[in-house]
C-alpha atoms as a PDB file:
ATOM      1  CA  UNK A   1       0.000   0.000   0.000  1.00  0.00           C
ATOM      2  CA  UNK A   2       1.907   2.821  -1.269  1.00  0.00           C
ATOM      3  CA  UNK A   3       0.669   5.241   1.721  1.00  0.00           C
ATOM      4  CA  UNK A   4       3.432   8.113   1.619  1.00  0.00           C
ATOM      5  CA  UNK A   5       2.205   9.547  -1.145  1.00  0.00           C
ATOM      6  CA  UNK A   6       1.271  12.279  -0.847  1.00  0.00           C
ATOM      7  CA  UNK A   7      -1.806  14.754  -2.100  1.00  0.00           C
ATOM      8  CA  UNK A   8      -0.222  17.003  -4.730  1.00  0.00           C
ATOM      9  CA  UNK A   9      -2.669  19.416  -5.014  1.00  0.00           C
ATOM     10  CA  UNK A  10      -3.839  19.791  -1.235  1.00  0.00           C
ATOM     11  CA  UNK A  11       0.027  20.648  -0.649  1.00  0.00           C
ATOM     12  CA  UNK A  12      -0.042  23.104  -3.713  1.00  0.00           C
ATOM     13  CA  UNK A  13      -3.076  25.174  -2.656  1.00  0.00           C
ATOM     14  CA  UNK A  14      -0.292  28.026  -0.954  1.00  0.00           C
ATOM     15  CA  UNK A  15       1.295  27.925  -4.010  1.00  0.00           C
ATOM     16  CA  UNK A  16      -2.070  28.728  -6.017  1.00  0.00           C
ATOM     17  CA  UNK A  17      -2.907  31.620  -3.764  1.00  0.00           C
ATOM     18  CA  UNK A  18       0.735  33.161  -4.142  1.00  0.00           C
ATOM     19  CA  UNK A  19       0.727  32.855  -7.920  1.00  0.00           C
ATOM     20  CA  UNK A  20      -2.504  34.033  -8.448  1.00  0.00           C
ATOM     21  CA  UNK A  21      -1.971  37.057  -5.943  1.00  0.00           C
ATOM     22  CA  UNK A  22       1.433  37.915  -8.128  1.00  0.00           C
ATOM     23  CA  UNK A  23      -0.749  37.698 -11.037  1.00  0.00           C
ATOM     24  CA  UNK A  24      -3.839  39.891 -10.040  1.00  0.00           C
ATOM     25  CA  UNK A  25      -1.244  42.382  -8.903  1.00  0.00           C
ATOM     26  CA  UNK A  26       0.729  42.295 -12.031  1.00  0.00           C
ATOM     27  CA  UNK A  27      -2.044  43.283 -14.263  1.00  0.00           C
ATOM     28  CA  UNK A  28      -2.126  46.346 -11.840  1.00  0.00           C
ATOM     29  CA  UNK A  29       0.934  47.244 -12.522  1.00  0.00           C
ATOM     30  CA  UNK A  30       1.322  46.127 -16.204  1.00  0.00           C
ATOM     31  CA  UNK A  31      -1.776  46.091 -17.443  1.00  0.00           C
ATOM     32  CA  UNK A  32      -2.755  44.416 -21.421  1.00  0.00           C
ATOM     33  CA  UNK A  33      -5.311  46.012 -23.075  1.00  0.00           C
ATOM     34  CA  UNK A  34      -5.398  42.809 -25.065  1.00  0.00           C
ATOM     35  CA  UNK A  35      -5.724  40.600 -22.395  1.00  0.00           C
ATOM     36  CA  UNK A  36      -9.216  38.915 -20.628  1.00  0.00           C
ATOM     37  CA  UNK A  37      -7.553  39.516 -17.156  1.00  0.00           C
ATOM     38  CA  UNK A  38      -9.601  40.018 -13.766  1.00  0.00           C
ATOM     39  CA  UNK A  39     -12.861  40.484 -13.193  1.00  0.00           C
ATOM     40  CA  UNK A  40     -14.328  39.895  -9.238  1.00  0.00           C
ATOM     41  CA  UNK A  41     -17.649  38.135  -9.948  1.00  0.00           C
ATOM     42  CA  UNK A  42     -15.750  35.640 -12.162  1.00  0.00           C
ATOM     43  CA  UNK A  43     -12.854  34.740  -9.875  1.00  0.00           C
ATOM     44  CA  UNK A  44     -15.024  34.713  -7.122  1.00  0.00           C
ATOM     45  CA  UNK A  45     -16.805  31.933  -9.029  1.00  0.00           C
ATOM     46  CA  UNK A  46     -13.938  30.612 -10.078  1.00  0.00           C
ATOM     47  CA  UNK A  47     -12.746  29.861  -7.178  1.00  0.00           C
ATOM     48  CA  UNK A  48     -16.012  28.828  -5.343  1.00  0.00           C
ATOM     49  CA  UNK A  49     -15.989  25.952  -8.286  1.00  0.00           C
ATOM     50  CA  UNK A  50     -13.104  24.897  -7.091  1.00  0.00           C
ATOM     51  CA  UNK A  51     -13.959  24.604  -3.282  1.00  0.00           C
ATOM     52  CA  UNK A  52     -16.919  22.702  -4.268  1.00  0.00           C
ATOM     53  CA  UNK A  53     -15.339  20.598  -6.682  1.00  0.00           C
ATOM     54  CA  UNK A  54     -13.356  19.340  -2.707  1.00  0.00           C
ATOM     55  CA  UNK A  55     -16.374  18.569  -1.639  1.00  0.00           C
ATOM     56  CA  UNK A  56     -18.244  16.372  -4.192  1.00  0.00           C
ATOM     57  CA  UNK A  57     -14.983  14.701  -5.077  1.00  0.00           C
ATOM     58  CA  UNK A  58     -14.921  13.471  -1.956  1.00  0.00           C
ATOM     59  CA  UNK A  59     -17.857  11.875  -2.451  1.00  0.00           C
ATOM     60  CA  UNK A  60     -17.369  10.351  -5.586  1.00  0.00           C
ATOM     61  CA  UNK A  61     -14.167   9.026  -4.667  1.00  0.00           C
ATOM     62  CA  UNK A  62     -16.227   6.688  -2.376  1.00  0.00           C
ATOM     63  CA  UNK A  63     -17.902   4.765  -5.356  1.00  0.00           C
ATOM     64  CA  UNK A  64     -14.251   5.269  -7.499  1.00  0.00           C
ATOM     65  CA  UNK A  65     -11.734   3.540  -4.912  1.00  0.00           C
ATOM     66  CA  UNK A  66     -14.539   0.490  -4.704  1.00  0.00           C
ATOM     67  CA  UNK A  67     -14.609  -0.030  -8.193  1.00  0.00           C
ATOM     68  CA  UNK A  68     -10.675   0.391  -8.552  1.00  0.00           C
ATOM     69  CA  UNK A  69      -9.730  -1.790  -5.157  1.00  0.00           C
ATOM     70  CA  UNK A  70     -12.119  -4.345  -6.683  1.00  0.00           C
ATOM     71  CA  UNK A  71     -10.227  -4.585  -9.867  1.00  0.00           C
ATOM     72  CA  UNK A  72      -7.177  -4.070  -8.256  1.00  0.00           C
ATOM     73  CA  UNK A  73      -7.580  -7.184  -6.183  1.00  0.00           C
ATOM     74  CA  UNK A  74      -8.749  -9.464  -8.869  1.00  0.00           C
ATOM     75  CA  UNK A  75      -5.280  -8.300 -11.199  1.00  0.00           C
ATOM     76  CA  UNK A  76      -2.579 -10.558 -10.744  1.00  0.00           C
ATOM     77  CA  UNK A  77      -0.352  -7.878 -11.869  1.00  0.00           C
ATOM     78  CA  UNK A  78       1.586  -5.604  -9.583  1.00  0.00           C
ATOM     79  CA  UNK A  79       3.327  -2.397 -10.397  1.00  0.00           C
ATOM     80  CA  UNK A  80       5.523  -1.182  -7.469  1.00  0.00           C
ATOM     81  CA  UNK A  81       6.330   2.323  -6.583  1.00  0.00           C
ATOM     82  CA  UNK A  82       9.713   3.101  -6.567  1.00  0.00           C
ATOM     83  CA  UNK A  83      12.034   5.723  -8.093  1.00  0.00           C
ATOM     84  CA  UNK A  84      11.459   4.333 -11.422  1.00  0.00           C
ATOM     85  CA  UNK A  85       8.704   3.569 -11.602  1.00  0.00           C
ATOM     86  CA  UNK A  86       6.767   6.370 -10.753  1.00  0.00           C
ATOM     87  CA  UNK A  87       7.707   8.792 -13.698  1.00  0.00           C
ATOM     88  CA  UNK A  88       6.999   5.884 -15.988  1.00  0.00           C
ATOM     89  CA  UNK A  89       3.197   5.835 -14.124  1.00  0.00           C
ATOM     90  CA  UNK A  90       2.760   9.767 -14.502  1.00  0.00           C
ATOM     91  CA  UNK A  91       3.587   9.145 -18.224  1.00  0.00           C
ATOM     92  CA  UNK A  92       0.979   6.323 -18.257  1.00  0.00           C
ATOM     93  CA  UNK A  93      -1.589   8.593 -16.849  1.00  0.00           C
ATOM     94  CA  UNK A  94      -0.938  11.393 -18.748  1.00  0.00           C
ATOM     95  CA  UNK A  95      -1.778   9.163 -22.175  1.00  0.00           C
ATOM     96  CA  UNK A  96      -4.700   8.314 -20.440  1.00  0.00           C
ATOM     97  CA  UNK A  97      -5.369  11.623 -19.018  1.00  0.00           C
ATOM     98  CA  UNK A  98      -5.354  13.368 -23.016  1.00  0.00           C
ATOM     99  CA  UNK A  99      -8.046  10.936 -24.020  1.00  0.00           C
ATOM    100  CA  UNK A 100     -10.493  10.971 -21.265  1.00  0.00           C
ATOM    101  CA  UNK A 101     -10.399  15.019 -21.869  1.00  0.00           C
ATOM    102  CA  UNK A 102     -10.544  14.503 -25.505  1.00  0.00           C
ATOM    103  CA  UNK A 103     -13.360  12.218 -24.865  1.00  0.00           C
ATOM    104  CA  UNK A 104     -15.063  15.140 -22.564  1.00  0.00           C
ATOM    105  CA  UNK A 105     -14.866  17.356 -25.484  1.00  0.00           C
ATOM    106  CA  UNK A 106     -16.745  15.110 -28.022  1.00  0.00           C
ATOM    107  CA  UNK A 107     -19.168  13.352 -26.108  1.00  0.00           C
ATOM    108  CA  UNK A 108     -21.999  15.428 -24.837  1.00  0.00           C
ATOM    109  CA  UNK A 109     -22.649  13.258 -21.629  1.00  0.00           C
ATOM    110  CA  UNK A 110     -18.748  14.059 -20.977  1.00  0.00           C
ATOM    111  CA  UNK A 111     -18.701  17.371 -21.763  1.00  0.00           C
ATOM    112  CA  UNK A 112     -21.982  18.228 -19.725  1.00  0.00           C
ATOM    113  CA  UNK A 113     -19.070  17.832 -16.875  1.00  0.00           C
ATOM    114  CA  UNK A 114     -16.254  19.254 -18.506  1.00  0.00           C
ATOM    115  CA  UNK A 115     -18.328  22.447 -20.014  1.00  0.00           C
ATOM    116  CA  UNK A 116     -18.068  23.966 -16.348  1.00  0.00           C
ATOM    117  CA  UNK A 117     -14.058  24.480 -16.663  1.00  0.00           C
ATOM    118  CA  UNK A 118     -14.534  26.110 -20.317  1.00  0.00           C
ATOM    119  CA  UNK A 119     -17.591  28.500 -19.179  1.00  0.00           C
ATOM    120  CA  UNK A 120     -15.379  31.531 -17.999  1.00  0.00           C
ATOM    121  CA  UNK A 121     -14.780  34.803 -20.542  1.00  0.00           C
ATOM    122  CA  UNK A 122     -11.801  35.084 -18.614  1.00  0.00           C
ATOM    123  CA  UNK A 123      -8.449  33.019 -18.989  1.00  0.00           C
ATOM    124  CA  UNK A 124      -6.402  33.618 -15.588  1.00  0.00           C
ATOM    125  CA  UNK A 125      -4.946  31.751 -12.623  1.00  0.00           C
ATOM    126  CA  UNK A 126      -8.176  31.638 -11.579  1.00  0.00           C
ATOM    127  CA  UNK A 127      -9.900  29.890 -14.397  1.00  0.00           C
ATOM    128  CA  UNK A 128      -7.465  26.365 -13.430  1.00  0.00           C
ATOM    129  CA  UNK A 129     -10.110  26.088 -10.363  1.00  0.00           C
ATOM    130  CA  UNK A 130     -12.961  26.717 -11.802  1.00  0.00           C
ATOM    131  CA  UNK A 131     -13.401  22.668 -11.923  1.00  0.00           C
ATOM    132  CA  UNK A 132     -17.026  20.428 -12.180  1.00  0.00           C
ATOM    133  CA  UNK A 133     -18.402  18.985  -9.363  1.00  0.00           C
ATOM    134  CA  UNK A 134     -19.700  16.413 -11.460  1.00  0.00           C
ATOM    135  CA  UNK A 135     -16.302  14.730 -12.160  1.00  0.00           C
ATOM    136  CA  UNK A 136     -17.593  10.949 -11.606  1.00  0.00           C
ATOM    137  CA  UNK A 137     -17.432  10.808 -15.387  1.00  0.00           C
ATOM    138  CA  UNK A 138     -13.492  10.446 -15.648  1.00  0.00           C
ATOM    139  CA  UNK A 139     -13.081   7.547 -13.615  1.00  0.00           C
ATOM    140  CA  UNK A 140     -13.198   4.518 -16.581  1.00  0.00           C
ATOM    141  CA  UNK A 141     -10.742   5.679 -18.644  1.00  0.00           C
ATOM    142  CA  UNK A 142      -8.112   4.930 -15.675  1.00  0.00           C
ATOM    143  CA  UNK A 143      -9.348   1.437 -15.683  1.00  0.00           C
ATOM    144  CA  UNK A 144      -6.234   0.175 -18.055  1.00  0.00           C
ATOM    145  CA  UNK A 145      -4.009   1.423 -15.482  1.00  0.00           C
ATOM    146  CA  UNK A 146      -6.143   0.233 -12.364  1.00  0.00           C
ATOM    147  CA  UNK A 147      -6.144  -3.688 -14.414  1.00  0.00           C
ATOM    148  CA  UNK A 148      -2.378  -3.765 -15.635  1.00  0.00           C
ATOM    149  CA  UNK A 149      -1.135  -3.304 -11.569  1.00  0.00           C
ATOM    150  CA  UNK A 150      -1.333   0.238 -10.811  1.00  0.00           C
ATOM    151  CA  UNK A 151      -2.687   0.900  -6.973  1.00  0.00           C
ATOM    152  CA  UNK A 152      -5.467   2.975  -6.989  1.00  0.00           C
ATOM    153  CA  UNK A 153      -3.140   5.626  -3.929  1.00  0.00           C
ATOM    154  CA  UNK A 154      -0.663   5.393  -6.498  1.00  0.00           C
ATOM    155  CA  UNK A 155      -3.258   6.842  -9.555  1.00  0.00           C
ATOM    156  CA  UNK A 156      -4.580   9.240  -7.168  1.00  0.00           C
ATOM    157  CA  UNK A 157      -0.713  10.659  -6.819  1.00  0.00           C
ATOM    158  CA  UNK A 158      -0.280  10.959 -10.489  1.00  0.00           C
ATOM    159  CA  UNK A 159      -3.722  12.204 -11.493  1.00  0.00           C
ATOM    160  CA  UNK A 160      -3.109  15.163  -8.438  1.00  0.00           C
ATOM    161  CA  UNK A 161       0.627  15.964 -10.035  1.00  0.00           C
ATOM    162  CA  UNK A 162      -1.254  15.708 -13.082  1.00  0.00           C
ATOM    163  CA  UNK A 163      -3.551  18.357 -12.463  1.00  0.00           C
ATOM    164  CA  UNK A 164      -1.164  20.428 -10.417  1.00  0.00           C
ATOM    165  CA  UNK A 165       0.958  20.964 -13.444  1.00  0.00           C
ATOM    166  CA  UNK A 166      -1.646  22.535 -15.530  1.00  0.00           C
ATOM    167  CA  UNK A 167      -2.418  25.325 -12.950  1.00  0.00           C
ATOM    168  CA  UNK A 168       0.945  27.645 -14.215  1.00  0.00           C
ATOM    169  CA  UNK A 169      -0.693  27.136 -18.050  1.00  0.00           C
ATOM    170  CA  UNK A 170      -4.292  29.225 -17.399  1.00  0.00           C
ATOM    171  CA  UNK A 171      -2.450  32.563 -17.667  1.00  0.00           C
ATOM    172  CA  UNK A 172      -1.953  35.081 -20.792  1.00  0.00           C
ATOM    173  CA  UNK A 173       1.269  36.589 -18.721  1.00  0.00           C
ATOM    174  CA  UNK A 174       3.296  34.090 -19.868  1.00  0.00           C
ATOM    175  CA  UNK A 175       4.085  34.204 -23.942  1.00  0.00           C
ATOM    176  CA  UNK A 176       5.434  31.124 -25.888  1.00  0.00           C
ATOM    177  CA  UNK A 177       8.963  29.484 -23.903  1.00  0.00           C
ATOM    178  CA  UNK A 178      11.643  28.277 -25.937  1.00  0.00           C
ATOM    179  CA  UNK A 179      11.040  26.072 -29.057  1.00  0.00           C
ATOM    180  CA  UNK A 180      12.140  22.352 -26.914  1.00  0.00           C
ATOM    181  CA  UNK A 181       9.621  23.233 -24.214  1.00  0.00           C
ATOM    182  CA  UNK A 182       7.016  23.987 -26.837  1.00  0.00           C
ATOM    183  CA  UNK A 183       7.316  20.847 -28.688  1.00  0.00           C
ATOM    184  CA  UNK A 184       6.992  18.213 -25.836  1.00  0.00           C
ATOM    185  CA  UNK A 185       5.053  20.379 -22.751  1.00  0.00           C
ATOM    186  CA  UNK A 186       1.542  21.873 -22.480  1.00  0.00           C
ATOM    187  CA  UNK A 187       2.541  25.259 -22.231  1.00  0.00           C
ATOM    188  CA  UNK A 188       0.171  28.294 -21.713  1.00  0.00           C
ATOM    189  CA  UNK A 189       0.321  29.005 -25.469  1.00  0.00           C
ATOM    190  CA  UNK A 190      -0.723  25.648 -26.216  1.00  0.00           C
ATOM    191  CA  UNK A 191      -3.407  25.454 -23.385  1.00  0.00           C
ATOM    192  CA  UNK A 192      -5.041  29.361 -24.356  1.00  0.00           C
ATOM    193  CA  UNK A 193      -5.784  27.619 -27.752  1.00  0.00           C
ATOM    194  CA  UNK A 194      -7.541  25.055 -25.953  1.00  0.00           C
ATOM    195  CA  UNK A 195      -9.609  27.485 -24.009  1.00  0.00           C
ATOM    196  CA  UNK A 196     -11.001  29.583 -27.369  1.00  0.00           C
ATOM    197  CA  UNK A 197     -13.610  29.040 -28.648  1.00  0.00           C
ATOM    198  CA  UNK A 198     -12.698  30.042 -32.777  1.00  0.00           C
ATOM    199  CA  UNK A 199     -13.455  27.437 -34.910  1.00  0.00           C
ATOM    200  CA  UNK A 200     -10.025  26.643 -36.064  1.00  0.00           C
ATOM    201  CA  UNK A 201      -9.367  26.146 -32.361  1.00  0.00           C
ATOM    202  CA  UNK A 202     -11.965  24.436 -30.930  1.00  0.00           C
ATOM    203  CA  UNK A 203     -11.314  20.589 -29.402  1.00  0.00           C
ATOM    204  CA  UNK A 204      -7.566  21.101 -30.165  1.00  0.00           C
ATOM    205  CA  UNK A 205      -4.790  20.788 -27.300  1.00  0.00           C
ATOM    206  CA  UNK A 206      -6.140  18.318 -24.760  1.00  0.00           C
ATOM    207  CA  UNK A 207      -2.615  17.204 -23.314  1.00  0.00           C
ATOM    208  CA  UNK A 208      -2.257  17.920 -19.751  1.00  0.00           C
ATOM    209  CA  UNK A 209       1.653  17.353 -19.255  1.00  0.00           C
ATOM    210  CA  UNK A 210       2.694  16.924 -22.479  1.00  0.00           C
ATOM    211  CA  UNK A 211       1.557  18.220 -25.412  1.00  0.00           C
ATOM    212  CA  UNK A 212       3.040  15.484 -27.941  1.00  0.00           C
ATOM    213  CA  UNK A 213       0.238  13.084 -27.660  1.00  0.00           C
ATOM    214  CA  UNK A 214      -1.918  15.673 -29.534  1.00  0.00           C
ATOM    215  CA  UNK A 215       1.145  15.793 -32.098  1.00  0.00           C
ATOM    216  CA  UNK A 216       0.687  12.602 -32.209  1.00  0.00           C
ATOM    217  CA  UNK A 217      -3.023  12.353 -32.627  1.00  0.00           C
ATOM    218  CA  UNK A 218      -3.858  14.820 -34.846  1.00  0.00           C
ATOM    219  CA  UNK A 219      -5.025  17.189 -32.653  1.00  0.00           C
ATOM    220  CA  UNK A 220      -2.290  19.610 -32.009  1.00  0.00           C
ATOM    221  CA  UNK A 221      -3.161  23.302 -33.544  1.00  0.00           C
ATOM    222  CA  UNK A 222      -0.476  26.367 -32.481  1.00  0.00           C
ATOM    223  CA  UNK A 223      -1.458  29.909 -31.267  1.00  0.00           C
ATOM    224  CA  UNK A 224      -1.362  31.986 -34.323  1.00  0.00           C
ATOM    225  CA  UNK A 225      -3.925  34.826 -33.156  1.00  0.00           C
ATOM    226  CA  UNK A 226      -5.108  35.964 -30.024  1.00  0.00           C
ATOM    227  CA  UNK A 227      -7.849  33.471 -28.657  1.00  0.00           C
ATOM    228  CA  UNK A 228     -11.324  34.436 -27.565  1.00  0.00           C
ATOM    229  CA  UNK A 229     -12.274  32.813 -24.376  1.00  0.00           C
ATOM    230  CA  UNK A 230     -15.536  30.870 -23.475  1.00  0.00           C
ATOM    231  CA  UNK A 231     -18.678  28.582 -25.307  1.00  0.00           C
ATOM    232  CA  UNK A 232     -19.423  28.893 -28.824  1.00  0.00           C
ATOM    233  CA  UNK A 233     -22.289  30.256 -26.838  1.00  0.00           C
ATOM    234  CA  UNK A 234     -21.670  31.745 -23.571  1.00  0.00           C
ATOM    235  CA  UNK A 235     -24.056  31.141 -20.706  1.00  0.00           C
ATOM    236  CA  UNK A 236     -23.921  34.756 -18.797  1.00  0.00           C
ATOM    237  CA  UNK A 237     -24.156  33.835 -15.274  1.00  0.00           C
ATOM    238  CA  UNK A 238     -21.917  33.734 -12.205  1.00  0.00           C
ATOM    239  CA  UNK A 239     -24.487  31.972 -10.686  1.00  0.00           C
ATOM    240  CA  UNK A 240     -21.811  28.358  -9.417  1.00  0.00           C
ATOM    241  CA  UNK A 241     -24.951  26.272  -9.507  1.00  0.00           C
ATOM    242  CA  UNK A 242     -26.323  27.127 -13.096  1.00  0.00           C
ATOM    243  CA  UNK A 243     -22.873  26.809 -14.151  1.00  0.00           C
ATOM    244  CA  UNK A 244     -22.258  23.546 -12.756  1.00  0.00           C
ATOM    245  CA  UNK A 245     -25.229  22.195 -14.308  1.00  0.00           C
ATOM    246  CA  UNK A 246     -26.526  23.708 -17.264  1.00  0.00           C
ATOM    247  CA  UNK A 247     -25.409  21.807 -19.429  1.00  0.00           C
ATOM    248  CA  UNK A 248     -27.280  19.374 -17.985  1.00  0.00           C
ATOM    249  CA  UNK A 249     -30.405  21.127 -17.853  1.00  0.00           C
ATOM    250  CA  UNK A 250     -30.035  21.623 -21.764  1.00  0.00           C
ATOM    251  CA  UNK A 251     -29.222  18.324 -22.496  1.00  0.00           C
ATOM    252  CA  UNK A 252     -32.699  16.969 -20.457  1.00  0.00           C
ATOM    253  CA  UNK A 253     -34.308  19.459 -22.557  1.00  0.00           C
ATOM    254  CA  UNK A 254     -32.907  18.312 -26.216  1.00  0.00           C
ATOM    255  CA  UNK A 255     -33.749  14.205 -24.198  1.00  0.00           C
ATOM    256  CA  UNK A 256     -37.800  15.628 -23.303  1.00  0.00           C
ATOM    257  CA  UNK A 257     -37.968  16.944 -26.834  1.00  0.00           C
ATOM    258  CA  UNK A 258     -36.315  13.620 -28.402  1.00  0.00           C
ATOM    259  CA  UNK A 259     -38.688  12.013 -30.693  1.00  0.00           C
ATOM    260  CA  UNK A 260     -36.896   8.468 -30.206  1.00  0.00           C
ATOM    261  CA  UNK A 261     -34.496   6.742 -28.618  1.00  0.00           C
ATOM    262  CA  UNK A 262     -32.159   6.970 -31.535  1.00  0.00           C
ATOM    263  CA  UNK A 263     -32.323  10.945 -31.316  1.00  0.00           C
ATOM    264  CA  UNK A 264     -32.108  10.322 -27.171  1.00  0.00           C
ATOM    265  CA  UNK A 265     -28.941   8.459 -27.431  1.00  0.00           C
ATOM    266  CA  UNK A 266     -27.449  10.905 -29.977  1.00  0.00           C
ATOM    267  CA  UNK A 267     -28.159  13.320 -27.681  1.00  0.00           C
ATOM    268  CA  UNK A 268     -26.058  11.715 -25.361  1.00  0.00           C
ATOM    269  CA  UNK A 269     -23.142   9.810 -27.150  1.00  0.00           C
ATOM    270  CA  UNK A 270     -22.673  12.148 -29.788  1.00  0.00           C
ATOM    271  CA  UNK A 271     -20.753  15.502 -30.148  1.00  0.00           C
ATOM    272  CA  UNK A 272     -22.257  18.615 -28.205  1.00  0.00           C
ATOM    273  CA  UNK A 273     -23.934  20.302 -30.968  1.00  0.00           C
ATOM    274  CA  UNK A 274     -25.188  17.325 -33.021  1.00  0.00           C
ATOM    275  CA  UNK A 275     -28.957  17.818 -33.303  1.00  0.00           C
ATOM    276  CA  UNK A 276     -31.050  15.109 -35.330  1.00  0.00           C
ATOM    277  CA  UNK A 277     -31.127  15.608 -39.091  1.00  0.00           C
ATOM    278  CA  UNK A 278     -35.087  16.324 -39.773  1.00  0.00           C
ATOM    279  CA  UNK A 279     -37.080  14.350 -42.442  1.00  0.00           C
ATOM    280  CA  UNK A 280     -37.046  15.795 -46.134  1.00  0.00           C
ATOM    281  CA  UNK A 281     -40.751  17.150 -46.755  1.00  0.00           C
ATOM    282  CA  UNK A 282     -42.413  15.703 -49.351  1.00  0.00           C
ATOM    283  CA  UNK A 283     -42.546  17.073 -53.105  1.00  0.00           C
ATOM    284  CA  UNK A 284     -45.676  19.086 -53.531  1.00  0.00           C
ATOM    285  CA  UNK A 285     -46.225  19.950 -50.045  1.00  0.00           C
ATOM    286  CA  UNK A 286     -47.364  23.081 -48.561  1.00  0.00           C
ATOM    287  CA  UNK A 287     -44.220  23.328 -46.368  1.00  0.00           C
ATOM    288  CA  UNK A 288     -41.122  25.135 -48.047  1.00  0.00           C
ATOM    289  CA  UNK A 289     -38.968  22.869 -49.165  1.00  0.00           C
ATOM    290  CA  UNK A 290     -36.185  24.222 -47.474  1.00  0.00           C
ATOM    291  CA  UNK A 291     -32.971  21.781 -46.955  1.00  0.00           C
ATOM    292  CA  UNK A 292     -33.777  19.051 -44.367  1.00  0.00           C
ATOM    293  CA  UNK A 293     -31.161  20.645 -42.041  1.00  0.00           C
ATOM    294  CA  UNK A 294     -29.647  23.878 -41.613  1.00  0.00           C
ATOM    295  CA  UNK A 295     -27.028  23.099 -39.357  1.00  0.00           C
ATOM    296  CA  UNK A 296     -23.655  24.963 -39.921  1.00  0.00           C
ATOM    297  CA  UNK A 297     -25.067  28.207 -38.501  1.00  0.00           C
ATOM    298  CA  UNK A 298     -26.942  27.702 -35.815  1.00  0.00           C
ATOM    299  CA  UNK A 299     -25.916  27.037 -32.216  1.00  0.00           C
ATOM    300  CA  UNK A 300     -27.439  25.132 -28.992  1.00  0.00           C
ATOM    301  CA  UNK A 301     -27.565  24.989 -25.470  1.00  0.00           C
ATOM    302  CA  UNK A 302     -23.757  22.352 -25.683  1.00  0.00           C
ATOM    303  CA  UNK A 303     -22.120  25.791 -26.416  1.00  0.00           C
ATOM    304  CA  UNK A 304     -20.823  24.510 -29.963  1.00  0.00           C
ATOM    305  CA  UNK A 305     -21.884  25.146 -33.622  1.00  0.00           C
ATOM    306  CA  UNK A 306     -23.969  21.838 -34.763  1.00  0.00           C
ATOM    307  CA  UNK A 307     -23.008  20.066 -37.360  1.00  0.00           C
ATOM    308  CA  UNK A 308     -19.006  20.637 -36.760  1.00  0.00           C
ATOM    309  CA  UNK A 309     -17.322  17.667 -37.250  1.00  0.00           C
ATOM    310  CA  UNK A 310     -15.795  16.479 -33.992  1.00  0.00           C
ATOM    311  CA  UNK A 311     -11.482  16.228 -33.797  1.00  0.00           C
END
């Protein structure tokens, strides 16, 4: 039982409040006209997504570390930590990591939890907290890890270092780093793409460490011009409830409306603006016989333009 490993991110949470202090207080001082920035009522929220995203985590860990102790136990396979092997588990993790986010970004079910950490106008220090308190939806893609002898303390250690790693990246103070760092690390350059909400940069950049599995994977796009923060269609509300859930509360609207269970479980499975394709009206009729679909133009409650294909 690896036991003295420790929480990364509980032990980080001075180090968030210094960097984001130095960070408010340098846009006093050097202010960007170009930048997003501060604004109170969005930090405050923020950071209040954050503090509840502690709480419910704790509670779906409970369900988790059953599920993962069962499978766990019923492994033969054993993978021990020690000096070695540890980096060779946050690499492991990491792979997984890019496509459980990826998968968050192109399945509406997913993204319903993800949508909360892409719902500010802002892109600061302060944005890296603004995390869903729905997060139960991550936990199978860590199953390959959990099955091939990985201890459930020991993915808990990575996923933390994981996630405390991508708190420097939400910033705009920071411009691109040398050419080596670019290539292999999510840097903030890399991650502000990720954040906009352009078409050319939407569901691009989902590494968390490392930025070469989306090199890999065809999903790598660089920061050419200055990205616009938020949804494809923004939600206005500070409001930490309505933004933890609204997606939600569209997506049980789009399910009442369904008109089968095909349209119900594309709804669910499929991208976050996919809407079903209506029936051709018949030659003749009184209705105009406009095309079945007009779907590149139009936007829904997801936050995304339908019919864009999904990366």
């Amino acid at each position: 039982m690896p036991s003295n490993l420790p929480d990364a991110v509980l032990w980080s949470i001075p180090a968030f409040v210094l960097l984001t202090v130095v960070e408010m207080v340098s846009y006093r001082f050097h202010p960007d006209e170009d930048a997003a920035g501060y604004a109170a009522k969005d930090a405050v929220t923020s950071v209040t997504m954050g503090l509840g995203s502690l709480v419910f985590d704790l509670l779906w860990k409970l369900p988790i570390v059953a599920v993962y102790t069962a499978v766990h136990a019923l492994t033969p396979l054993r993978v021990p930590v020690l000096w070695w092997t540890v980096p060779v588990m946050l690499l492991a993790q990491d792979f997984f990591y890019y496509w459980s986010h990826r998968g968050h970004h192109v399945i509406r079910i997913l993204w319903a939890c993800h949508v909360v950490h892409h719902s500010s106008r802002r892109f600061n220090l302060t944005t890296a907290l603004r995390q869903p308190w729905t997060s139960l939806t991550v936990w199978p893609f860590y199953l390959p890890l959990i099955a091939c002898g990985v201890h459930p303390a020991a993915l808990a250690f990575c996923s933390s270092a994981n996630l405390v790693y991508q708190f420097w990246v939400h910033t705009e103070r920071i411009d691109k780093l040398p050419r080596p760092f670019e290539y292999v690390l999510n840097t903030p350059s890399h991650h502000r793409v990720h954040h906009a909400s352009q078409g050319g940069y939407l569901d691009r950049n989902f590494g968390g460490i490392l930025i070469v599995w989306d090199r890999l994977f065809g999903s790598f796009v660089p920061e050419t011009e200055r990205p616009v923060y938020g949804l494809t269609k923004n939600i206005d509300t500070y409001n930490p409830l309505r933004v933890a859930t609204h997606e939600y509360a569209a997506l049980a609207r789009d399910l009442r409306a369904a008109r089968g269970w095909r349209d119900r479980a594309g709804h669910v499975l499929r991208g976050p603006g996919w809407q079903p394709v209506q029936e051709a009206v018949p030659a003749g009729s009184a209705v105009s016989a406009a095309p079945a679909a007009r779907t590149a133009e139009r936007t829904t409650d997801a936050g995304r333009p339908e019919g864009r294909p999904a990366h």
